[in-house]
C-alpha atoms as a PDB file:
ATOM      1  CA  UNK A   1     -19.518 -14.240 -13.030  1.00  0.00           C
ATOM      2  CA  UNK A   2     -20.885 -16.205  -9.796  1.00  0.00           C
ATOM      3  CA  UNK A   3     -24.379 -14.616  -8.512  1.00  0.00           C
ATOM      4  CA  UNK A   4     -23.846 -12.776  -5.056  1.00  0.00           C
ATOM      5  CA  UNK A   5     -24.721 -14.295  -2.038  1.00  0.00           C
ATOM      6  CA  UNK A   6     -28.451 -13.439  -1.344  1.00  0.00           C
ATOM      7  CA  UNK A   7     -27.530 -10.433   1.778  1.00  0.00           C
ATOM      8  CA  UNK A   8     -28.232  -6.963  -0.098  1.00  0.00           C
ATOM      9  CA  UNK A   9     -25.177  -5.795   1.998  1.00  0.00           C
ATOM     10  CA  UNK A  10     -22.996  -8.083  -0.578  1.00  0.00           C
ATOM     11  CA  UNK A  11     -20.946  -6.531  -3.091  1.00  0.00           C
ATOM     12  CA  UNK A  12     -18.171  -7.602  -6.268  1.00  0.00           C
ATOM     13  CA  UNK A  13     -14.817  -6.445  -4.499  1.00  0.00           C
ATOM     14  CA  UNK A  14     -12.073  -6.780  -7.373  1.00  0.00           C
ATOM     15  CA  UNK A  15      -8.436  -6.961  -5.705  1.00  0.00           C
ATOM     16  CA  UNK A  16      -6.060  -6.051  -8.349  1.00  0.00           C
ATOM     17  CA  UNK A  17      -2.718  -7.616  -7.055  1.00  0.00           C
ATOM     18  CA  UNK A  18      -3.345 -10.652  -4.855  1.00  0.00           C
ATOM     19  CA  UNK A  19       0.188 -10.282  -2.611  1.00  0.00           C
ATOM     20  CA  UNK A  20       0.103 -10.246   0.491  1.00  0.00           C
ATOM     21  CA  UNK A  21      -1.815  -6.625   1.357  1.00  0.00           C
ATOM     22  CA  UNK A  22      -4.008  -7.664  -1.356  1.00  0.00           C
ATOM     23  CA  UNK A  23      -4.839 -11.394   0.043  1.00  0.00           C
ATOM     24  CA  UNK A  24      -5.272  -9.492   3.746  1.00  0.00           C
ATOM     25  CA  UNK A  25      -8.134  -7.288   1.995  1.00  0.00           C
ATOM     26  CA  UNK A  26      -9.586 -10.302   0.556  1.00  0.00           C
ATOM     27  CA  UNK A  27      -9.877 -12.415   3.049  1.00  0.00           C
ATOM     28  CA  UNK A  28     -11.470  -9.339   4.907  1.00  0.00           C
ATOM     29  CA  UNK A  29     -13.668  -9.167   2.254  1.00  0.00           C
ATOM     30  CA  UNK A  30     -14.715 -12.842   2.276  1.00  0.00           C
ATOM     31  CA  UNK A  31     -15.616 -12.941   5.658  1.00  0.00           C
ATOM     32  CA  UNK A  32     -18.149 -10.071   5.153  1.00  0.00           C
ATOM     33  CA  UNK A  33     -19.791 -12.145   2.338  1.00  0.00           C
ATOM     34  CA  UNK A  34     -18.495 -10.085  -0.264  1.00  0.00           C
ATOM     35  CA  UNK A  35     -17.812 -11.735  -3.832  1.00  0.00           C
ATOM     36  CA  UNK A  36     -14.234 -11.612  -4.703  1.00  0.00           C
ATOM     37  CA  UNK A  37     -12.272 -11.637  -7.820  1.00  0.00           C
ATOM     38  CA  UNK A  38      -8.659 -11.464  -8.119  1.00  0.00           C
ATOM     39  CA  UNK A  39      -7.364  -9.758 -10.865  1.00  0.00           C
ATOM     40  CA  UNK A  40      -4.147 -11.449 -12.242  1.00  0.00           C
ATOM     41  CA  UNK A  41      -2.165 -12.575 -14.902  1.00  0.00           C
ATOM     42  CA  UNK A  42      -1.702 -16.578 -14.301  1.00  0.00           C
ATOM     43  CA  UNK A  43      -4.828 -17.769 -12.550  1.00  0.00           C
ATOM     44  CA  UNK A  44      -5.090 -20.213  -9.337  1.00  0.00           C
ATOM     45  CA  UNK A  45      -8.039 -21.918  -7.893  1.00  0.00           C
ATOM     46  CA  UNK A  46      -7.913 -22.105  -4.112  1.00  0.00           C
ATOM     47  CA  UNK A  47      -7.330 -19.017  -1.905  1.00  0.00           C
ATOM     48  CA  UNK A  48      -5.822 -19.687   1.731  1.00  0.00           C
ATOM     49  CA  UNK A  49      -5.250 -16.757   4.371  1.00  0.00           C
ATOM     50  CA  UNK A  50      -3.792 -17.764   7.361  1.00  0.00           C
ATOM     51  CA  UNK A  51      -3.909 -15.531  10.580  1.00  0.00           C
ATOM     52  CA  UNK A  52      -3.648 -15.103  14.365  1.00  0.00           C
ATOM     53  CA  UNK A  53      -7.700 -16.034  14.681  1.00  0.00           C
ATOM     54  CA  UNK A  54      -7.525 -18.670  12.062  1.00  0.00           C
ATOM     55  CA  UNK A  55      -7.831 -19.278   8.160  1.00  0.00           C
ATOM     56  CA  UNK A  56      -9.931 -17.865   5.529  1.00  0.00           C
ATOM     57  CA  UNK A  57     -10.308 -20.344   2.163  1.00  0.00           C
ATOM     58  CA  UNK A  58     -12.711 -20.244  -0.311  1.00  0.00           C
ATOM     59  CA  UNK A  59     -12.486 -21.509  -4.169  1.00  0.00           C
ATOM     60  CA  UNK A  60     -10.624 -18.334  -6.300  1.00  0.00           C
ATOM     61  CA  UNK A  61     -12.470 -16.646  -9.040  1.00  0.00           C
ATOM     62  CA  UNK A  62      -9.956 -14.908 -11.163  1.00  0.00           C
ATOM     63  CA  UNK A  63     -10.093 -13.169 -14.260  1.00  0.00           C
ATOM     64  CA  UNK A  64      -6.690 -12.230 -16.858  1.00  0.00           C
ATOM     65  CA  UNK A  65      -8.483 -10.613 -19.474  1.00  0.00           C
ATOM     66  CA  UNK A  66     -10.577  -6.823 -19.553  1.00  0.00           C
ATOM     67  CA  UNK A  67     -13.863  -7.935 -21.165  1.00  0.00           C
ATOM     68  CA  UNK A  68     -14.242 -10.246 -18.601  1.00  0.00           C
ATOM     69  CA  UNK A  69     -15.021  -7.465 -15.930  1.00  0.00           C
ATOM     70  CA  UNK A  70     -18.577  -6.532 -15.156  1.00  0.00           C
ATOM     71  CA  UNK A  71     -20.381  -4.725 -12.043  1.00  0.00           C
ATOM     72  CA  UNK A  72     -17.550  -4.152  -9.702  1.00  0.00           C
ATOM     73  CA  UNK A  73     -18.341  -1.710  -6.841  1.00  0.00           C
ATOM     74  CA  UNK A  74     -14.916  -2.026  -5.327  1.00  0.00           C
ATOM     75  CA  UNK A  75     -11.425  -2.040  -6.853  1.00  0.00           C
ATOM     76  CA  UNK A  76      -8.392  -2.403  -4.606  1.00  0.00           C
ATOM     77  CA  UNK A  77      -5.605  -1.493  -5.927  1.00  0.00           C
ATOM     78  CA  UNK A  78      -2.998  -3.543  -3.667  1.00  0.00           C
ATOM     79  CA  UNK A  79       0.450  -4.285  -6.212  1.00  0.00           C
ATOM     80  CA  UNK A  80       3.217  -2.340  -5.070  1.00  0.00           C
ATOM     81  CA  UNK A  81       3.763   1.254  -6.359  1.00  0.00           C
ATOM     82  CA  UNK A  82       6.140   0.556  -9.538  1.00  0.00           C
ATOM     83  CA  UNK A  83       3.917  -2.492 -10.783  1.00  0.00           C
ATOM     84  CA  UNK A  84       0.656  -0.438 -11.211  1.00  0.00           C
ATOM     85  CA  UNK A  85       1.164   0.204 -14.660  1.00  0.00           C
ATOM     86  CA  UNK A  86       0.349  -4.065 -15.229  1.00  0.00           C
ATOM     87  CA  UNK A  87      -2.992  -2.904 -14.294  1.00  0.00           C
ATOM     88  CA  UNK A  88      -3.556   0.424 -16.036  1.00  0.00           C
ATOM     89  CA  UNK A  89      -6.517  -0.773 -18.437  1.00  0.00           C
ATOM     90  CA  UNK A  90      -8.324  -2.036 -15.194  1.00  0.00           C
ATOM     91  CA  UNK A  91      -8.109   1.119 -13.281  1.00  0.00           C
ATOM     92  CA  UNK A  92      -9.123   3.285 -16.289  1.00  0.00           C
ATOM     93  CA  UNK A  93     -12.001   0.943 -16.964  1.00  0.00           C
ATOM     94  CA  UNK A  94     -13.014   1.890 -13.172  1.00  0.00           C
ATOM     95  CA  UNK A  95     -12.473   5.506 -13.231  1.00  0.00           C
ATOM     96  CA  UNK A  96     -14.969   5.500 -16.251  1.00  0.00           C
ATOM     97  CA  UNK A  97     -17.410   4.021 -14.703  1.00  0.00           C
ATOM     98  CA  UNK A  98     -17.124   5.588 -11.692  1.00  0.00           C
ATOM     99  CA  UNK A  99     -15.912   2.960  -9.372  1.00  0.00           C
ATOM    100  CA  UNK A 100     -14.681   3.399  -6.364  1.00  0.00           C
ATOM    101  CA  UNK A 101     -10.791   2.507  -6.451  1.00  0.00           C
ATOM    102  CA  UNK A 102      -9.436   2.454  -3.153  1.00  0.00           C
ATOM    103  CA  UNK A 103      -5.516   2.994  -2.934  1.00  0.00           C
ATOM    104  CA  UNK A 104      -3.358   0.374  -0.747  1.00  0.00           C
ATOM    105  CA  UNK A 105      -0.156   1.467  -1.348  1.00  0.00           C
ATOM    106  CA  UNK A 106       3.170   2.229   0.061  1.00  0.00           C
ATOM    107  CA  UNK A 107       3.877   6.487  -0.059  1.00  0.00           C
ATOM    108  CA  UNK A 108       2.031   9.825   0.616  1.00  0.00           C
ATOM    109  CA  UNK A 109       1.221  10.586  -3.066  1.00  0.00           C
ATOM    110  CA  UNK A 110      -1.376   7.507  -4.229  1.00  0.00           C
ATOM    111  CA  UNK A 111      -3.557  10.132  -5.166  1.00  0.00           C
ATOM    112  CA  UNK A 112      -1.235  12.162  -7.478  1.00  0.00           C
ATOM    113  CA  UNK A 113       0.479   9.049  -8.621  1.00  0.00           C
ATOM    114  CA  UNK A 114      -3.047   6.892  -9.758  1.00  0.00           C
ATOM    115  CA  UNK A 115      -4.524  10.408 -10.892  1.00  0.00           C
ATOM    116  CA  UNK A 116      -1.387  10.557 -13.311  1.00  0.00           C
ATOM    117  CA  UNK A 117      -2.004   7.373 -14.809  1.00  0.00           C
ATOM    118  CA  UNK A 118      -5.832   7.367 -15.076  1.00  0.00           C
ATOM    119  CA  UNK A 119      -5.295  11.029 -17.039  1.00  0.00           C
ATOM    120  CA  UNK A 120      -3.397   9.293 -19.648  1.00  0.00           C
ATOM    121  CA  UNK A 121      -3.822  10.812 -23.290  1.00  0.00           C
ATOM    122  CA  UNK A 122      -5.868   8.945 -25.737  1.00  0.00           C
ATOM    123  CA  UNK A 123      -4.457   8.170 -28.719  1.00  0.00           C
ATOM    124  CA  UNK A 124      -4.915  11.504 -30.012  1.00  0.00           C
ATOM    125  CA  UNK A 125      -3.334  12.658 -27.018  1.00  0.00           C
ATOM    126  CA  UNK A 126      -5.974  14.220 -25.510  1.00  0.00           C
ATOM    127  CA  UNK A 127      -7.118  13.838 -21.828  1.00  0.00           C
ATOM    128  CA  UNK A 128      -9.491  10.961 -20.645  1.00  0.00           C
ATOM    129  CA  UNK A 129     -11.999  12.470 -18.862  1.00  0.00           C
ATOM    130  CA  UNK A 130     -13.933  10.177 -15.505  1.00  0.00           C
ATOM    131  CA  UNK A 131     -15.215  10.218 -12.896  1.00  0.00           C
ATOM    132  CA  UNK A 132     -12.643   8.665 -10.339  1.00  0.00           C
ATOM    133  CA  UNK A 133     -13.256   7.788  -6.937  1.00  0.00           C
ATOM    134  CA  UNK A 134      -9.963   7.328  -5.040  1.00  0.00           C
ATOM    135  CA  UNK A 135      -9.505   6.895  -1.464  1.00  0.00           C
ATOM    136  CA  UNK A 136      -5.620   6.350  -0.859  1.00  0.00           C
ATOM    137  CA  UNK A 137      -4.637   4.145   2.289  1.00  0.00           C
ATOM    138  CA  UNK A 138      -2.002   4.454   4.845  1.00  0.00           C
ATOM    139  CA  UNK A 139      -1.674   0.548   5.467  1.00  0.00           C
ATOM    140  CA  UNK A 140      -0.296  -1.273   8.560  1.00  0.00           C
ATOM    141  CA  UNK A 141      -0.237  -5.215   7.622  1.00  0.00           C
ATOM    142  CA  UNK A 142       1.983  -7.353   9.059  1.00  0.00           C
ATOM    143  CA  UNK A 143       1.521 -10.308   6.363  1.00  0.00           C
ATOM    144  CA  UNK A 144       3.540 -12.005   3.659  1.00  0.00           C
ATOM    145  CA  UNK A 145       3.070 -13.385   0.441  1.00  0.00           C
ATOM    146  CA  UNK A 146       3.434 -17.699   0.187  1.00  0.00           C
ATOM    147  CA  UNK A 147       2.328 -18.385  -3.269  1.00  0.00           C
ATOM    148  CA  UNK A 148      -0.442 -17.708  -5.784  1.00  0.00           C
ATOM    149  CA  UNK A 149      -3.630 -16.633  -3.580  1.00  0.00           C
ATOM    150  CA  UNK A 150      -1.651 -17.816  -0.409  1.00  0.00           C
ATOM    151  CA  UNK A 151      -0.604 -15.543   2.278  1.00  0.00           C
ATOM    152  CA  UNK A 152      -0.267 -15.198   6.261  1.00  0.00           C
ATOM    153  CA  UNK A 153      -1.041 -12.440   8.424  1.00  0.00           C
ATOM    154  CA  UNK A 154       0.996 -12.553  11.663  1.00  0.00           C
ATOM    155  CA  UNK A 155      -0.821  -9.018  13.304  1.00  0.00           C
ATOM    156  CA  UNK A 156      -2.829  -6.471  13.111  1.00  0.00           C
ATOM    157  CA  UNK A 157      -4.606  -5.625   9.629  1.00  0.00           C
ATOM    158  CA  UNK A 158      -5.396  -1.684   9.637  1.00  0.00           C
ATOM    159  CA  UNK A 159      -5.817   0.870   7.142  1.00  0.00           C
ATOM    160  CA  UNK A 160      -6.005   4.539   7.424  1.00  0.00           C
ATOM    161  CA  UNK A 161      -8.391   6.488   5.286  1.00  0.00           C
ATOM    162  CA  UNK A 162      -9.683  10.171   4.792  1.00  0.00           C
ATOM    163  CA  UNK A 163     -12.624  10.843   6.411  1.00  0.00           C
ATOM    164  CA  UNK A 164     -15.567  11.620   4.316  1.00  0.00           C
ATOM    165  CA  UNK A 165     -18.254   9.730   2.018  1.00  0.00           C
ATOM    166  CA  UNK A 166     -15.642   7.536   0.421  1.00  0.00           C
ATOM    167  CA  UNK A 167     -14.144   6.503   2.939  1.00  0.00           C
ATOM    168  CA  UNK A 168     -17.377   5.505   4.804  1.00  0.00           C
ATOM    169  CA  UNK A 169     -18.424   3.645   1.917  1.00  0.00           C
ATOM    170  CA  UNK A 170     -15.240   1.495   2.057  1.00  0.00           C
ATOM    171  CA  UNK A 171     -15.591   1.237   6.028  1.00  0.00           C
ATOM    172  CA  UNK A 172     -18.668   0.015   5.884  1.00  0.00           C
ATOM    173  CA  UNK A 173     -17.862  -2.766   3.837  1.00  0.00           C
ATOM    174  CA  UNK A 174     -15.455  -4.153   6.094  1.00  0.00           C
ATOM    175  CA  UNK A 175     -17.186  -3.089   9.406  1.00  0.00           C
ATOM    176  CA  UNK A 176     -16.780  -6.286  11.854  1.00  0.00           C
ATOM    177  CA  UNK A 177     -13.614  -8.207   9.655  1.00  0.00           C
ATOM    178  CA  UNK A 178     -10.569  -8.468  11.027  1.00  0.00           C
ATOM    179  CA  UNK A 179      -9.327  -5.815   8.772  1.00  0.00           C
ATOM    180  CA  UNK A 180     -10.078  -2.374  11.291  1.00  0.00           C
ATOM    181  CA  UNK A 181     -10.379   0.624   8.593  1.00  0.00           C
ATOM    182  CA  UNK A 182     -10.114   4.198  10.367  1.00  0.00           C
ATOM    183  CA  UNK A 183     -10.828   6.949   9.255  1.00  0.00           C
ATOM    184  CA  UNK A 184      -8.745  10.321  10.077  1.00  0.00           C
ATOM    185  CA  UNK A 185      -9.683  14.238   9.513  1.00  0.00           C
ATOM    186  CA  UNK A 186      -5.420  14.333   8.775  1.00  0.00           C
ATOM    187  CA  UNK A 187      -4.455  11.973   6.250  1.00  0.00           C
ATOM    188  CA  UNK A 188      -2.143  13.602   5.257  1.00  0.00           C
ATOM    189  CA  UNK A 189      -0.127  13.479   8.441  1.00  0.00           C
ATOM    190  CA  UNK A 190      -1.173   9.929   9.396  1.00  0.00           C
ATOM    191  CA  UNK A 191       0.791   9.272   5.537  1.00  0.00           C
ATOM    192  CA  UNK A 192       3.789  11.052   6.572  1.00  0.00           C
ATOM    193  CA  UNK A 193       4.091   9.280  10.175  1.00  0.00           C
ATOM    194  CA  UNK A 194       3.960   6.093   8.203  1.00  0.00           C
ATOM    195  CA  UNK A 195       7.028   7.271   5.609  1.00  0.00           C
ATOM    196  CA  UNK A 196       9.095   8.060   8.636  1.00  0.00           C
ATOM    197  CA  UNK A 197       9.171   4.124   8.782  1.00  0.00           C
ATOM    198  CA  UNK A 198       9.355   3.622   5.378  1.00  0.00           C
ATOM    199  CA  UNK A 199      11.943   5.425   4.261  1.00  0.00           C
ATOM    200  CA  UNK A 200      14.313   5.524   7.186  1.00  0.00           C
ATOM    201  CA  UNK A 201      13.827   1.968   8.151  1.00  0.00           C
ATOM    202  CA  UNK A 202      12.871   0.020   5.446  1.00  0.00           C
ATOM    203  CA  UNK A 203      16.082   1.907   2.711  1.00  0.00           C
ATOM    204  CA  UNK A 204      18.326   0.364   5.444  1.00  0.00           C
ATOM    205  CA  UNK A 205      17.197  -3.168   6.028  1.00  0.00           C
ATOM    206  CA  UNK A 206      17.259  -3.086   2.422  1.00  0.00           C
ATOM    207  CA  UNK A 207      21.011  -1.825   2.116  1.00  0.00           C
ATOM    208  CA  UNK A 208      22.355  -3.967   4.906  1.00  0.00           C
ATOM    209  CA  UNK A 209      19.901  -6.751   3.857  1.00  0.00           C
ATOM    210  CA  UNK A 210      19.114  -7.875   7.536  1.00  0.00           C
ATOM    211  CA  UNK A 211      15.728  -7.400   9.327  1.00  0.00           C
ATOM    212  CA  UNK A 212      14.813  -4.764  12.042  1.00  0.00           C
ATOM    213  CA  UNK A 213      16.943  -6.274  14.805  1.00  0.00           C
ATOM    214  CA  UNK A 214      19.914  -4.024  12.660  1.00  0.00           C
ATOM    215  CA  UNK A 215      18.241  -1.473  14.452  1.00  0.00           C
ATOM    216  CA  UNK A 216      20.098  -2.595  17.576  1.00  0.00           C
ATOM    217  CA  UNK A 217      23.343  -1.460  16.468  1.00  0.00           C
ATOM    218  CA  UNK A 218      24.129   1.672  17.431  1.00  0.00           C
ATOM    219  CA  UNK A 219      24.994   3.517  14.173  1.00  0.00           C
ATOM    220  CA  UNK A 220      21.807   2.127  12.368  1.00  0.00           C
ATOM    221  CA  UNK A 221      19.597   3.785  14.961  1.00  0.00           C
ATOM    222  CA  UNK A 222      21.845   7.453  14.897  1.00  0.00           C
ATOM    223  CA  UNK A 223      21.057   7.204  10.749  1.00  0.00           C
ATOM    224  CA  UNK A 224      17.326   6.003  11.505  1.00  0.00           C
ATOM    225  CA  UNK A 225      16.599   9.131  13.648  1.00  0.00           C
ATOM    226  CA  UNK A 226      19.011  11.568  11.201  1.00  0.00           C
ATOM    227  CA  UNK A 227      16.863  10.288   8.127  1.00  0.00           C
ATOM    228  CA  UNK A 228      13.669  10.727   9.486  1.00  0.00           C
ATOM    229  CA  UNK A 229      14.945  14.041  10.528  1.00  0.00           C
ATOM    230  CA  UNK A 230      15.002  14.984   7.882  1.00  0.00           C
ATOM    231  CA  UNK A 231      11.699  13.904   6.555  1.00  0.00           C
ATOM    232  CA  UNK A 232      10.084  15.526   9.438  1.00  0.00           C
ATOM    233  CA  UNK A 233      10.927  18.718   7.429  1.00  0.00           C
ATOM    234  CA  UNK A 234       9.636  18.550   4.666  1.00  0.00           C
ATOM    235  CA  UNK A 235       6.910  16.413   5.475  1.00  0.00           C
ATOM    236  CA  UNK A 236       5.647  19.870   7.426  1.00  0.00           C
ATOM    237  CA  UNK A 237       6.148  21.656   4.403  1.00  0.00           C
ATOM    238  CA  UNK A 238       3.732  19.179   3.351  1.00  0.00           C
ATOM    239  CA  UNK A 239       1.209  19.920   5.721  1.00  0.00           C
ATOM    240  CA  UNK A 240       1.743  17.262   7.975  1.00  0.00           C
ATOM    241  CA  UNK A 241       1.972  17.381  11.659  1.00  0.00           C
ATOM    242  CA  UNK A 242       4.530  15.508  13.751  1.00  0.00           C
ATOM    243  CA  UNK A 243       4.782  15.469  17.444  1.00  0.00           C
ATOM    244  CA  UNK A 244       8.269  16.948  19.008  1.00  0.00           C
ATOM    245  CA  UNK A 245       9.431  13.088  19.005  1.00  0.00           C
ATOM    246  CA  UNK A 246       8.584  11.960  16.198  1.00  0.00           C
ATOM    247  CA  UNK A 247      11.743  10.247  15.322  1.00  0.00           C
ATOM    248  CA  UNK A 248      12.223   8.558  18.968  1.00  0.00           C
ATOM    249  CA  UNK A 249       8.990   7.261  18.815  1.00  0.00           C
ATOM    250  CA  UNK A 250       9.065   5.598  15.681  1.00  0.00           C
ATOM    251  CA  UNK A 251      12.437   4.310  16.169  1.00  0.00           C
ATOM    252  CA  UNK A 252      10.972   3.085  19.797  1.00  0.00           C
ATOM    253  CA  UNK A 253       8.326   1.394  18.569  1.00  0.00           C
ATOM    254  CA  UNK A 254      10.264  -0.916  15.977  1.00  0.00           C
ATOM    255  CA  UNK A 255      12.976  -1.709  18.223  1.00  0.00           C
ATOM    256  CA  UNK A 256       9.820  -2.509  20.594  1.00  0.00           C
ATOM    257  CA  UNK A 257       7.458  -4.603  18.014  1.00  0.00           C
ATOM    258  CA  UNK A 258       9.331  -5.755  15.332  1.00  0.00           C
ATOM    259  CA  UNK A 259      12.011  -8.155  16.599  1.00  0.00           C
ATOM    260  CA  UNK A 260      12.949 -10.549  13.076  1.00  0.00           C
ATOM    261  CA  UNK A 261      10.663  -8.151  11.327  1.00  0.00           C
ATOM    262  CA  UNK A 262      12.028  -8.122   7.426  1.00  0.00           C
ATOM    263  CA  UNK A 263      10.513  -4.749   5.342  1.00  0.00           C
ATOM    264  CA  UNK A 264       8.831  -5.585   2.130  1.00  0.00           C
ATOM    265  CA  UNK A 265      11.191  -3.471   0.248  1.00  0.00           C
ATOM    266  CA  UNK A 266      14.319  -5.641   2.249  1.00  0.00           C
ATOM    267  CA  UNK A 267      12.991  -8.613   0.612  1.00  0.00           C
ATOM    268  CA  UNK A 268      12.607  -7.463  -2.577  1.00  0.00           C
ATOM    269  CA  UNK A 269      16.379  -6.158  -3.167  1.00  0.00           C
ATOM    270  CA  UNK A 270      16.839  -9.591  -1.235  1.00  0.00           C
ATOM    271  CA  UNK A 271      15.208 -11.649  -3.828  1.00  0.00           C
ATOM    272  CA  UNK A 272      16.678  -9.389  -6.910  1.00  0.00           C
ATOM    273  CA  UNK A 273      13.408  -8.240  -7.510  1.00  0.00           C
ATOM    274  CA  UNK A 274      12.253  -4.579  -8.451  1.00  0.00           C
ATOM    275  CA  UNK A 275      11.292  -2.600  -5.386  1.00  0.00           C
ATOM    276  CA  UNK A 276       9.624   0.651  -4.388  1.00  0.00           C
ATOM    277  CA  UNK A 277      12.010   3.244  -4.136  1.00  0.00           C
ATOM    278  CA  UNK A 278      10.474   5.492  -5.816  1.00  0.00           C
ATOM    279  CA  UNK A 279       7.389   6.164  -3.606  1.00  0.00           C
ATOM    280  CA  UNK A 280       9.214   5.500  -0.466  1.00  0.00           C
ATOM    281  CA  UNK A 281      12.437   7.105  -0.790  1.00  0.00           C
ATOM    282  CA  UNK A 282      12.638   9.308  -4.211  1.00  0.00           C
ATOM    283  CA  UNK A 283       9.652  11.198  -2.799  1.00  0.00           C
ATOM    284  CA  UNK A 284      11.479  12.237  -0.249  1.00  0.00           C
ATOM    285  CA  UNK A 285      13.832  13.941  -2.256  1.00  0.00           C
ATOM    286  CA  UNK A 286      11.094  15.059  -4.938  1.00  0.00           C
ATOM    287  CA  UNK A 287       9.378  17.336  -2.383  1.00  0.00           C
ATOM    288  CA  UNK A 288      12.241  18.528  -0.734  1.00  0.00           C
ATOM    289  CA  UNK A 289      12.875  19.689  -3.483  1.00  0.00           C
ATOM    290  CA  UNK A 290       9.846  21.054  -4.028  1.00  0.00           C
ATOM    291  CA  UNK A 291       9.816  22.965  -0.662  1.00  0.00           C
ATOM    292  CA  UNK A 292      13.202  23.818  -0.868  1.00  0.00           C
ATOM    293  CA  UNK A 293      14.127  21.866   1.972  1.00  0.00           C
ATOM    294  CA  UNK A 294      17.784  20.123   1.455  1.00  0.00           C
ATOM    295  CA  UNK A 295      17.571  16.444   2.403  1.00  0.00           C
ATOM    296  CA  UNK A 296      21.438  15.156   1.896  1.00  0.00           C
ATOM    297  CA  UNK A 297      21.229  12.190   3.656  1.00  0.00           C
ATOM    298  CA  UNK A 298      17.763  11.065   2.120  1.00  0.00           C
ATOM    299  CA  UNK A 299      19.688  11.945  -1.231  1.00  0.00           C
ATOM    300  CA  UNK A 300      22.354   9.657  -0.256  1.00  0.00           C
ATOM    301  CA  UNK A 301      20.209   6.298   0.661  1.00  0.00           C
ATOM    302  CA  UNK A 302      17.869   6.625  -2.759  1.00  0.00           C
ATOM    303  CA  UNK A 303      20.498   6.694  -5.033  1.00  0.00           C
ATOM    304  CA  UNK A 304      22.096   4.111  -3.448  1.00  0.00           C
ATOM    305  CA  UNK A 305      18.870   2.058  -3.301  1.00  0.00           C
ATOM    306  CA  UNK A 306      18.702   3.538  -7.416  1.00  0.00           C
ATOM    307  CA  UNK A 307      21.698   2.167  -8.080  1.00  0.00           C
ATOM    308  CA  UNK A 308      21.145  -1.121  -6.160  1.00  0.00           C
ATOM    309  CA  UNK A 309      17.916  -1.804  -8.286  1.00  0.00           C
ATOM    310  CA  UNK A 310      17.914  -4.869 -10.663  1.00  0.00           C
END
């Protein structure tokens, strides 16, 4: 592995899945002088990040293989929800050594859903014991994916963490990028206001299979604000705090800002790829039922985004 640049402020940042969140955080990281590795399973030489103040490139250093990991002091873990089992061995190789992971995923349950994974039974079935440190992420990115280590960023880069130690650590490392990390004494809620989005939104570009501008129609907006509705609920059950509006702000601000605006999980199910359902839509229904709280029309729009699934 390369020697760090010479500034003692200069750490290893491993990004495990280099799409596009993942090539946002990097080039972040790059223009901090941090020492990046991409963790991935075919590797490519040149990284490229193109964005609204100009481009970040640098030569890639990526690794395919476990024993090739040393002295990481930051892992991101940036595939999408479902493909986090590819990089299982890599997180629990982490939480062992007591790295900090942090979380930038879709969904308000990164913590129970990595925590599930890095408690996986030995071979003798019994539990691993480490010493994790995860700091989940509510991420706004406006970015997409080109090809291997090639991405563009058309806005704003910001993620939302918890306040404490952790997430000072991980501020600090990214302190004057373009990449503006916050840090919030509600989490939980600043998840939540981000599902609204998600899982109204996002499940019905994906159905219809157009961008945000379906918003426009009359009936997509009536289901947009009945759907997060919904999610309001249980989302307070939660703990989370909404203002009276929720909804009609949310539903303002994408008809406002995203104009041609396609939802990662709309171009999945456009492509016939797998897509993440399950932690922005199943949830829903999960802790509804958990709460008790009936959510029929949140029901409705995961199983037909189930059933839609390749």
């Amino acid at each position: 592995m390369p020697d760090l640049a010479k500034s003692p402020s200069a750490k290893r940042i491993a990004i495990l899945g280099p799409g596009a969140i993942g090539c946002c955080v990097a080039g972040a990281a790059h223009e901090q002088g941090h020492e990046v590795l991409f963790i991935v399973r075919k590797a490519f030489d040149h990284f490229h990040l193109n964005g609204p103040e100009g481009s970040v490139e640098f030569a890639a250093h990526c690794i395919t293989q476990l024993d090739e990991l040393q002295d990481i002091d930051l892992f991101v873990l940036a595939t999408k929800a479902h493909q986090t089992d590819s990089v299982t061995a890599f997180l629990q190789w982490a939480a062992d050594r007591g790295t900090t992971i942090l979380i930038a995923q879709n969904g308000v349950d990164q913590l129970d859903r990595t925590e599930a994974i890095l408690q996986t039974g030995s071979e003798q079935n019994e539990p691993r014991t480490h010493t994790s440190r995860l700091v989940p992420a509510v991420v706004y990115c406006s970015a997409h994916r080109l090809g291997p280590g090639h991405a563009v960023r058309e806005g704003q880069a910001k993620f939302i963490l918890p306040m404490g130690a952790l997430g000072n650590e991980v501020e600090s490392l990214f302190a004057g990028s373009f990449l503006d990390i916050q840090l919030s004494a509600d989490w939980t809620s600043a998840a939540w206001g981000k599902l609204l989005m998600n899982a109204s939104i996002g499940a019905i570009c994906a159905l219809a299979r157009r961008d945000m501008d379906v918003l426009h129609d009359a009936q997509a907006s009536a289901l947009s604000l009945a759907l997060m509705e919904e999610i309001i609920i249980v989302g307070r059950e939660a703990g989370a705090r909404f203002s009276e509006n929720a909804a009609a702000e949310v539903l303002k601000a994408a008809l406002k800002t995203s104009a041609g605006h396609m939802p990662s999980i709309a171009q999945d199910r456009m492509a016939g790829l797998p897509s993440e359902w399950v932690a922005r839509n199943e949830v829903v229904v999960r802790m509804g039922a958990r709460y008790g709280v009936p959510v029929p029309l949140n029901t409705a729009m995961t199983t037909l985004l189930r059933l839609g699934e390749p």
